[in-house]
PDB file of N, CA and C in Angstrom:
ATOM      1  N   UNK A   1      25.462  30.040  38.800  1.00  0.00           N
ATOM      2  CA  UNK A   1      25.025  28.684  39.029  1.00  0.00           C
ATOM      3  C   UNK A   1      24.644  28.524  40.493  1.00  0.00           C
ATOM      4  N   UNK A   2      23.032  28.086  40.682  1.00  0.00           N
ATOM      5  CA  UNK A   2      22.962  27.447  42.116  1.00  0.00           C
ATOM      6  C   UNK A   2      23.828  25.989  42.703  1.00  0.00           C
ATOM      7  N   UNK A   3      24.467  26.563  44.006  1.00  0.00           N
ATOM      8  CA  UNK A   3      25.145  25.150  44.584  1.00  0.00           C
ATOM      9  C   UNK A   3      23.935  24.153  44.543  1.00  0.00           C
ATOM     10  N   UNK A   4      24.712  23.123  44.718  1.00  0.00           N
ATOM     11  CA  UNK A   4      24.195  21.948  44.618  1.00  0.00           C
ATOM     12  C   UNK A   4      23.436  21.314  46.106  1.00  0.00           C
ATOM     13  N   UNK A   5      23.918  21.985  47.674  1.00  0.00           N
ATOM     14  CA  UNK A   5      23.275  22.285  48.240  1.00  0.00           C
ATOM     15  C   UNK A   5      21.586  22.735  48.335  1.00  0.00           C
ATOM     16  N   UNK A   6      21.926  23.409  46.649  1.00  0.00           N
ATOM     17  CA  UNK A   6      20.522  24.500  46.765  1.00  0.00           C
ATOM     18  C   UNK A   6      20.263  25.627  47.651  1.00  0.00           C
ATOM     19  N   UNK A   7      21.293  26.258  48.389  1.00  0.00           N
ATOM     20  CA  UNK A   7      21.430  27.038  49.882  1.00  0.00           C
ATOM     21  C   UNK A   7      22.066  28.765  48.581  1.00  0.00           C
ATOM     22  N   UNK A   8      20.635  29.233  48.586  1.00  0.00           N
ATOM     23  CA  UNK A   8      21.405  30.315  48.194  1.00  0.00           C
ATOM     24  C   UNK A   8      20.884  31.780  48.989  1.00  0.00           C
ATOM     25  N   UNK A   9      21.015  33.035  48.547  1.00  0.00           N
ATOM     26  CA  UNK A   9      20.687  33.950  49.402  1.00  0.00           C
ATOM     27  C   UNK A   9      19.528  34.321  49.331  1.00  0.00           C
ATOM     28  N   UNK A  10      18.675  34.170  48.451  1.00  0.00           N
ATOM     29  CA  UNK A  10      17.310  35.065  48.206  1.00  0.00           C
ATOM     30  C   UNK A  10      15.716  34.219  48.854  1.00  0.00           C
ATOM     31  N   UNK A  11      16.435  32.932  49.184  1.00  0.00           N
ATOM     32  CA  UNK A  11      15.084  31.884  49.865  1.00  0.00           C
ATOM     33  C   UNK A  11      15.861  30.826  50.644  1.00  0.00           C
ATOM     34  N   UNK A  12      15.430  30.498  51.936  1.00  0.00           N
ATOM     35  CA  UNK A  12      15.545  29.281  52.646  1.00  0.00           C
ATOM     36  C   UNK A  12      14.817  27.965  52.402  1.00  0.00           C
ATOM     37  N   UNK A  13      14.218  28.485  51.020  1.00  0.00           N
ATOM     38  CA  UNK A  13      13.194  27.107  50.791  1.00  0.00           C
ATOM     39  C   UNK A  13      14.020  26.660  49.420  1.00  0.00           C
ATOM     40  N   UNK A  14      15.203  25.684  49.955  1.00  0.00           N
ATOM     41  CA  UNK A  14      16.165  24.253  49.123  1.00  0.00           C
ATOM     42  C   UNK A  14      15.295  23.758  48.407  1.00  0.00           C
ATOM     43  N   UNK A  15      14.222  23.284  48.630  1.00  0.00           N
ATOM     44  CA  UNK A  15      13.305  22.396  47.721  1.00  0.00           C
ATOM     45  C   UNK A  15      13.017  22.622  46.683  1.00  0.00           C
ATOM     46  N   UNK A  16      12.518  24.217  46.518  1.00  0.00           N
ATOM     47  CA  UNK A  16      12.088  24.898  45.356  1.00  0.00           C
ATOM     48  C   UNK A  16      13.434  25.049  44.456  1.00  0.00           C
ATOM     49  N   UNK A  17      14.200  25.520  45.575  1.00  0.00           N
ATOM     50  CA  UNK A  17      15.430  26.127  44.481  1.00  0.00           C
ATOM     51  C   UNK A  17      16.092  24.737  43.800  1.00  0.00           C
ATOM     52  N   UNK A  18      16.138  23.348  44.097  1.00  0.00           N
ATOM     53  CA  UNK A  18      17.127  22.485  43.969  1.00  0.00           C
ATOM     54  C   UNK A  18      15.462  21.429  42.855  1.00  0.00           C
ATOM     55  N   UNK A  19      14.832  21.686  43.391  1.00  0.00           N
ATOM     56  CA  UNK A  19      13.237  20.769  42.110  1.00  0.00           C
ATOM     57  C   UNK A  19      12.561  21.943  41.140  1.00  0.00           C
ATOM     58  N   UNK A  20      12.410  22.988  41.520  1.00  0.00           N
ATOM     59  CA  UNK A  20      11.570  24.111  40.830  1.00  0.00           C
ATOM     60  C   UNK A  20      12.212  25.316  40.340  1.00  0.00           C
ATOM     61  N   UNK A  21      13.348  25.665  40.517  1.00  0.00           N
ATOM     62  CA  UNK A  21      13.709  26.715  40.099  1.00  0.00           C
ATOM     63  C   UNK A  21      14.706  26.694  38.593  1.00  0.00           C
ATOM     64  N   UNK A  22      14.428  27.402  37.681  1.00  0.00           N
ATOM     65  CA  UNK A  22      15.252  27.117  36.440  1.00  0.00           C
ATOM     66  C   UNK A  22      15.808  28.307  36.597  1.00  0.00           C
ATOM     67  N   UNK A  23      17.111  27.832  36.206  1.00  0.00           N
ATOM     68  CA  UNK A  23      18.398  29.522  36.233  1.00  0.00           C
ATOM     69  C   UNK A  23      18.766  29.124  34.200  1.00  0.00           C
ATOM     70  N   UNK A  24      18.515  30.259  33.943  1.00  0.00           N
ATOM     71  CA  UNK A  24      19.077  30.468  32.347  1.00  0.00           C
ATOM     72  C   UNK A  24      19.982  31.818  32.704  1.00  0.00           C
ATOM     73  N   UNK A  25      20.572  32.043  31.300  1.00  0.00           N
ATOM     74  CA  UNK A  25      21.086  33.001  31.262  1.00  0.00           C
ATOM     75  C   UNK A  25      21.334  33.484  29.972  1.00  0.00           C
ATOM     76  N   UNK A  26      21.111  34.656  29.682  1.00  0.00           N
ATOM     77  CA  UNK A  26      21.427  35.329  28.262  1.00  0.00           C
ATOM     78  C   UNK A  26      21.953  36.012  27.895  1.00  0.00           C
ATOM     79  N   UNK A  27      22.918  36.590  26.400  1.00  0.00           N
ATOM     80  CA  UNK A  27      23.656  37.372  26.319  1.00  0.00           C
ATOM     81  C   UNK A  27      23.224  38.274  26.921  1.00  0.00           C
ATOM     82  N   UNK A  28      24.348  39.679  27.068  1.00  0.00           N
ATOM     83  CA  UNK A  28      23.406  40.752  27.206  1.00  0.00           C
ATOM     84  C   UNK A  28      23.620  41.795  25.758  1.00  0.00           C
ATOM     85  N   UNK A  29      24.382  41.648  24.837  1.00  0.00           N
ATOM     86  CA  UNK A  29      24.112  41.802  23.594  1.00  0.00           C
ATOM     87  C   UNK A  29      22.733  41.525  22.626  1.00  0.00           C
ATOM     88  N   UNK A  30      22.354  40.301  23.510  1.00  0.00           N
ATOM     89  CA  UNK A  30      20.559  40.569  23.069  1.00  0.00           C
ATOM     90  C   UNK A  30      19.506  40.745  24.014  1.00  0.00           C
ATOM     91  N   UNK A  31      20.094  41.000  25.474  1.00  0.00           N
ATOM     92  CA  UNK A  31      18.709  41.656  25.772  1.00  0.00           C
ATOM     93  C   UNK A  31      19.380  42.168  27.686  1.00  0.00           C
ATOM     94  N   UNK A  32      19.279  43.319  27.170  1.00  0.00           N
ATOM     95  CA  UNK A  32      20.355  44.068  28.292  1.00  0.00           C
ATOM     96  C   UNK A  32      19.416  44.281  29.380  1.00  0.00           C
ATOM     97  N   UNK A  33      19.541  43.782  30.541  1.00  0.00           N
ATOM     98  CA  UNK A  33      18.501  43.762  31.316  1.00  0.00           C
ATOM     99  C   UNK A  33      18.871  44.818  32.510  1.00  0.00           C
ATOM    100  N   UNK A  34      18.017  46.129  32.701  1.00  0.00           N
ATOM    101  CA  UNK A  34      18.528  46.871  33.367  1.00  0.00           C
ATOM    102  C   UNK A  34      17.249  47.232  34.528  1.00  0.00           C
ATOM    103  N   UNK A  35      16.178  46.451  34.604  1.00  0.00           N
ATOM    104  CA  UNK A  35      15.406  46.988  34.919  1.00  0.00           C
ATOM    105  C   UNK A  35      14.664  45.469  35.538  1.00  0.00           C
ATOM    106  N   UNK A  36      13.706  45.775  36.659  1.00  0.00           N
ATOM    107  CA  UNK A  36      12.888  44.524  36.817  1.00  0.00           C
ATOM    108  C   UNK A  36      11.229  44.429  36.222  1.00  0.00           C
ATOM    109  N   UNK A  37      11.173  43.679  35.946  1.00  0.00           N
ATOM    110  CA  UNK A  37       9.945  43.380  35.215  1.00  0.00           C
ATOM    111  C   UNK A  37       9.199  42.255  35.447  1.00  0.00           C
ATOM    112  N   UNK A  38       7.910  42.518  36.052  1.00  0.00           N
ATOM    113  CA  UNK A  38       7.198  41.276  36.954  1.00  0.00           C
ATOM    114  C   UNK A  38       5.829  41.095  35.538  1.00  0.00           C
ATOM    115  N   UNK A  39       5.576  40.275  35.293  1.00  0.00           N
ATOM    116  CA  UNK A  39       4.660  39.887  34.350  1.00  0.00           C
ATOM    117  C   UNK A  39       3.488  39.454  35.267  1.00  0.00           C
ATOM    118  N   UNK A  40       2.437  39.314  35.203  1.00  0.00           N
ATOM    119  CA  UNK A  40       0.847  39.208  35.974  1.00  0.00           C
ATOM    120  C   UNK A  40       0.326  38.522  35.523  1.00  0.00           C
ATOM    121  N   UNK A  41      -0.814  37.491  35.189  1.00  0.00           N
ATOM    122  CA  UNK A  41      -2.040  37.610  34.188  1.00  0.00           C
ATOM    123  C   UNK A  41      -2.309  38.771  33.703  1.00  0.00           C
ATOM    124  N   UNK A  42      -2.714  39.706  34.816  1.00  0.00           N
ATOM    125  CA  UNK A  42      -3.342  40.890  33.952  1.00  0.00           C
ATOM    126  C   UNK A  42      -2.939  42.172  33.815  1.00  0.00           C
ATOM    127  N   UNK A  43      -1.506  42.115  34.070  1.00  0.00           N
ATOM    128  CA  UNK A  43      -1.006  43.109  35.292  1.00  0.00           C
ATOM    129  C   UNK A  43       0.676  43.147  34.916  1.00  0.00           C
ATOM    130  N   UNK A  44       1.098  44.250  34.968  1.00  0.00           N
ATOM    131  CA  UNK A  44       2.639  44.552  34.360  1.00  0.00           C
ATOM    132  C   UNK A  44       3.601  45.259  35.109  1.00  0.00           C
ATOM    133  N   UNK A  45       4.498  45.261  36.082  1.00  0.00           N
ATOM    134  CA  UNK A  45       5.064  45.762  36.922  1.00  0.00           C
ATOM    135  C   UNK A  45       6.908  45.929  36.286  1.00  0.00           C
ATOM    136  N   UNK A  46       7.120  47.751  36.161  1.00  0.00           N
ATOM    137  CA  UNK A  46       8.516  48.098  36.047  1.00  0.00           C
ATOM    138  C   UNK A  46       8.826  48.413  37.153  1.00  0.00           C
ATOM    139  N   UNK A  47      10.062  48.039  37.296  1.00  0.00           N
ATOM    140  CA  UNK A  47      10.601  48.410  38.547  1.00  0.00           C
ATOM    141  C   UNK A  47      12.100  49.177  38.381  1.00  0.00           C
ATOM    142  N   UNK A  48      12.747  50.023  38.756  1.00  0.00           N
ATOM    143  CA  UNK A  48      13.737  50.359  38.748  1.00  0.00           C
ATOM    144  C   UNK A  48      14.654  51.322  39.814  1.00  0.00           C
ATOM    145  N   UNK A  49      15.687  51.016  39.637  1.00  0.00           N
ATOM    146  CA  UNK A  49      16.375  52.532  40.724  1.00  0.00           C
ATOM    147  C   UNK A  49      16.691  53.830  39.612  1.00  0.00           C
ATOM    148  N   UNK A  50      16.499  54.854  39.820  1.00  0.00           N
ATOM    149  CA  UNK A  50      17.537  55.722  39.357  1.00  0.00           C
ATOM    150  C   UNK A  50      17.628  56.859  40.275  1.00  0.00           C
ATOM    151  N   UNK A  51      19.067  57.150  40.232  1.00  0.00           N
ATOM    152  CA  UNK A  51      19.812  58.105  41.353  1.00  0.00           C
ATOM    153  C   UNK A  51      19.073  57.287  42.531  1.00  0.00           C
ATOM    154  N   UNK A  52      19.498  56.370  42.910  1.00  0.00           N
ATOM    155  CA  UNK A  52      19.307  55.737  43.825  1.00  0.00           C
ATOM    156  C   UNK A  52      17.956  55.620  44.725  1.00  0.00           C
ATOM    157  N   UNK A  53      17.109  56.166  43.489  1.00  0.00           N
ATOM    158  CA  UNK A  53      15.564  56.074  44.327  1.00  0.00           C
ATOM    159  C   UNK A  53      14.767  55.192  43.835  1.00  0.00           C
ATOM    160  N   UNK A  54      13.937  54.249  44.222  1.00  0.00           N
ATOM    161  CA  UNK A  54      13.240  53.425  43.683  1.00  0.00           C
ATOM    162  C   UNK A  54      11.620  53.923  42.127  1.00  0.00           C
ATOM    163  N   UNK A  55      11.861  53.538  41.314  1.00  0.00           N
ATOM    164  CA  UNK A  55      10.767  54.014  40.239  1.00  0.00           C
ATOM    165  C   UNK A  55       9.783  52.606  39.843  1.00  0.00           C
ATOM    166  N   UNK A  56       8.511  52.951  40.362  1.00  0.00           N
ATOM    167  CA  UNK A  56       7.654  51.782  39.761  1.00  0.00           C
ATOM    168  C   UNK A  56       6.558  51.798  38.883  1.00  0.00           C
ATOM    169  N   UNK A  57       6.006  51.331  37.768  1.00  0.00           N
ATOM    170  CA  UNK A  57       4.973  52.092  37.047  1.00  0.00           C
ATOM    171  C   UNK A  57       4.200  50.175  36.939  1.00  0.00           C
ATOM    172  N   UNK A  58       2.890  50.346  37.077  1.00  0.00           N
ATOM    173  CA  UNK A  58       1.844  49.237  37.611  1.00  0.00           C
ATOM    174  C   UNK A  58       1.384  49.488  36.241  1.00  0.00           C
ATOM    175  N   UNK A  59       0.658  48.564  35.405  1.00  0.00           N
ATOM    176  CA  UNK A  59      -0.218  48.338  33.929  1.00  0.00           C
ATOM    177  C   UNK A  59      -1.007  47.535  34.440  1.00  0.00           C
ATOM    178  N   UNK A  60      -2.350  47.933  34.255  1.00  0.00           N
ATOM    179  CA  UNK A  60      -3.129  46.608  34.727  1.00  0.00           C
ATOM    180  C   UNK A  60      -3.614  46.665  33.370  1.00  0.00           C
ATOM    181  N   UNK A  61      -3.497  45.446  32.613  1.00  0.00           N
ATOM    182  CA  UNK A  61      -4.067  45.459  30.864  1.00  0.00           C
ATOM    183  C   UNK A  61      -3.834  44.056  30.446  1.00  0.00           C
ATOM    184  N   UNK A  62      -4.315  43.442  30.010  1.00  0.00           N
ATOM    185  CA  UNK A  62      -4.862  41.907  29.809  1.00  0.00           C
ATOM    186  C   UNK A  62      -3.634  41.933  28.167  1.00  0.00           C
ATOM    187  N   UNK A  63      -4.009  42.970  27.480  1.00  0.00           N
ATOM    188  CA  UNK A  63      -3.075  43.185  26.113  1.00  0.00           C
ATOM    189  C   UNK A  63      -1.360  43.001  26.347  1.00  0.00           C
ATOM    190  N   UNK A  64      -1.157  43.935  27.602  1.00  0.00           N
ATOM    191  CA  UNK A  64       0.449  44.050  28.123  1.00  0.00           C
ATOM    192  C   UNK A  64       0.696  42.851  28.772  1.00  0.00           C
ATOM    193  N   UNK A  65      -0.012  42.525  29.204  1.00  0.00           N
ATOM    194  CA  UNK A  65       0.391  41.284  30.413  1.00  0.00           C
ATOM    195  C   UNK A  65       0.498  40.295  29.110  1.00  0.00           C
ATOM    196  N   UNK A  66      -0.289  40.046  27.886  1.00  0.00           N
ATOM    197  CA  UNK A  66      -0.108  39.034  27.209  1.00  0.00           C
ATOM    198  C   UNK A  66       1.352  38.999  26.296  1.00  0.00           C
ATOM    199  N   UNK A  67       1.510  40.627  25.623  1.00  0.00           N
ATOM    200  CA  UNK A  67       2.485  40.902  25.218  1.00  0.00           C
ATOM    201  C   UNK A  67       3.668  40.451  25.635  1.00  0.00           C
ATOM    202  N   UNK A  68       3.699  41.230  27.072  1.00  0.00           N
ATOM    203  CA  UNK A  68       5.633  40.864  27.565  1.00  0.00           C
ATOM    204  C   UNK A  68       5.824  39.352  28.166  1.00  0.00           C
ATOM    205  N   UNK A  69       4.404  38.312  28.259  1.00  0.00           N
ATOM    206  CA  UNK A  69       4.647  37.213  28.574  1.00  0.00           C
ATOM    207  C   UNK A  69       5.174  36.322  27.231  1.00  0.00           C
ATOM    208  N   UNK A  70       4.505  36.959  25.693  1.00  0.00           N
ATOM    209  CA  UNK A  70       4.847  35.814  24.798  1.00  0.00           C
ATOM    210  C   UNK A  70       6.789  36.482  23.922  1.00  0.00           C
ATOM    211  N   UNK A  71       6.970  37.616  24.769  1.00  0.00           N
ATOM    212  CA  UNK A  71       8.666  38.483  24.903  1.00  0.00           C
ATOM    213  C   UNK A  71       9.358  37.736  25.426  1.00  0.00           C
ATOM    214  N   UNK A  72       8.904  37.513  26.891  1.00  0.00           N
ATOM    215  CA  UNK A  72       9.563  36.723  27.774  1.00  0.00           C
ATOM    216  C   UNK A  72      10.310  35.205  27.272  1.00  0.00           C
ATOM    217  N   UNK A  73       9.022  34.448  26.740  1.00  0.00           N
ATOM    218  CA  UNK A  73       8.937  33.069  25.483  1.00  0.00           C
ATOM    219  C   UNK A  73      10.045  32.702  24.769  1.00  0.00           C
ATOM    220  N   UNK A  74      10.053  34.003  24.082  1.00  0.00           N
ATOM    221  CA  UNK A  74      10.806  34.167  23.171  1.00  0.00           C
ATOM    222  C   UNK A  74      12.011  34.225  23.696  1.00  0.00           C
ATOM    223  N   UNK A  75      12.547  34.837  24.927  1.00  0.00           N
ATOM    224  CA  UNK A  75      13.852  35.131  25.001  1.00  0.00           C
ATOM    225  C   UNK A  75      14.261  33.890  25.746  1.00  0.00           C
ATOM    226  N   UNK A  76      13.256  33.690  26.518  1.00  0.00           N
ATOM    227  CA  UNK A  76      13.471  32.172  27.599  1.00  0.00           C
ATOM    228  C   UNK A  76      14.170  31.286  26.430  1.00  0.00           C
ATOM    229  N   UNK A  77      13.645  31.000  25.252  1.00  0.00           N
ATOM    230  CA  UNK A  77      14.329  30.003  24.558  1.00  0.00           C
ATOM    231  C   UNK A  77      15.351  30.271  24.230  1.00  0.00           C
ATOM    232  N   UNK A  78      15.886  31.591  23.818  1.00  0.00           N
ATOM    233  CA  UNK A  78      16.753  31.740  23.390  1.00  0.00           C
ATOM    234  C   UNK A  78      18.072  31.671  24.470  1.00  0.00           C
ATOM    235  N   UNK A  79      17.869  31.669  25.732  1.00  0.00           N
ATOM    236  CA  UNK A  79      19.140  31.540  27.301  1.00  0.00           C
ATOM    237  C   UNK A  79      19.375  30.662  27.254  1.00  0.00           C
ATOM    238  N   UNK A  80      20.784  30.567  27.656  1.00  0.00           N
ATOM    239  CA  UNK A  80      21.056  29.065  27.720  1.00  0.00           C
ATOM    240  C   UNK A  80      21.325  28.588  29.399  1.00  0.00           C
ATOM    241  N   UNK A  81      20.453  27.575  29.306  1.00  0.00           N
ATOM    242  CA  UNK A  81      20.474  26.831  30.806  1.00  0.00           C
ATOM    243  C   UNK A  81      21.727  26.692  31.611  1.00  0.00           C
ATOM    244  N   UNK A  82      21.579  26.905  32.740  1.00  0.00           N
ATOM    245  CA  UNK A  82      22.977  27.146  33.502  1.00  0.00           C
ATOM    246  C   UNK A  82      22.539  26.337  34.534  1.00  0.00           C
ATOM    247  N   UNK A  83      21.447  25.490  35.285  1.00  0.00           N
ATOM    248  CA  UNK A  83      21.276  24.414  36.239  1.00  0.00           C
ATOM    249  C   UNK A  83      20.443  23.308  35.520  1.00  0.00           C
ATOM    250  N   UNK A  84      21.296  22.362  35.679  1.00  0.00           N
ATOM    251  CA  UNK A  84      20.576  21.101  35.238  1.00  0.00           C
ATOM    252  C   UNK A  84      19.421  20.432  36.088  1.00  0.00           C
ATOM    253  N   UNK A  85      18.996  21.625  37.291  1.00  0.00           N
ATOM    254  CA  UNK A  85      18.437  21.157  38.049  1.00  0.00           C
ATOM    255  C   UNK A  85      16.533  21.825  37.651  1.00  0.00           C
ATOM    256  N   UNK A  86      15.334  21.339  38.519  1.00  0.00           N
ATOM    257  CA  UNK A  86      14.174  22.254  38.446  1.00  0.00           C
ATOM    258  C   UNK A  86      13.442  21.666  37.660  1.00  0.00           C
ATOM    259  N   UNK A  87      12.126  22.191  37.470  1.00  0.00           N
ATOM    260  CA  UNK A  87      11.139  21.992  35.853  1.00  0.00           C
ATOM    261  C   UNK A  87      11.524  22.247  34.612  1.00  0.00           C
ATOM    262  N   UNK A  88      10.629  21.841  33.854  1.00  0.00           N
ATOM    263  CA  UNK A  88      11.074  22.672  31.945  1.00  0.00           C
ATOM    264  C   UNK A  88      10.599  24.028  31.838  1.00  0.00           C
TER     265      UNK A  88
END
């Protein structure tokens, strides 16, 4: 949960985090998140460590970018909200 401050570690910009930022959260029995994953318009970014080295693989594809955005959809609904604060 973000304080209510809005003062957390990853941005000095309160505004966003305390009007714009939505925090959910989901089991991880349904969706074990081990990896980072940046969605694009057109464009698909994995990110990961293993043995402590950074691994990144770039998709530039209009198909993937549409794919893991209507994944994303899906799981977004399914988290359950943890700040009453931000947009829908």
């Amino acid at each position: 949960m973000t304080p209510a401050s809005g003062q957390v570690s990853w941005t000095d910009n309160t505004e966003f985090v305390l009007n714009h930022y939505l925090h959910r959260s989901i089991d991880q029995k349904i969706l074990d998140l081990q990896n980072e994953v940046i969605v694009n318009p057109q464009s698909v970014y994995l990110l990961s460590l293993e043995e402590d080295e950074p691994v990144g693989i770039e998709l530039v594809s209009l198909t993937f970018s549409q794919l893991l955005r209507q994944l994303f959809v899906q799981m977004w609904g399914q988290a359950k909200v943890v700040d009453e604060r931000g947009g829908d």
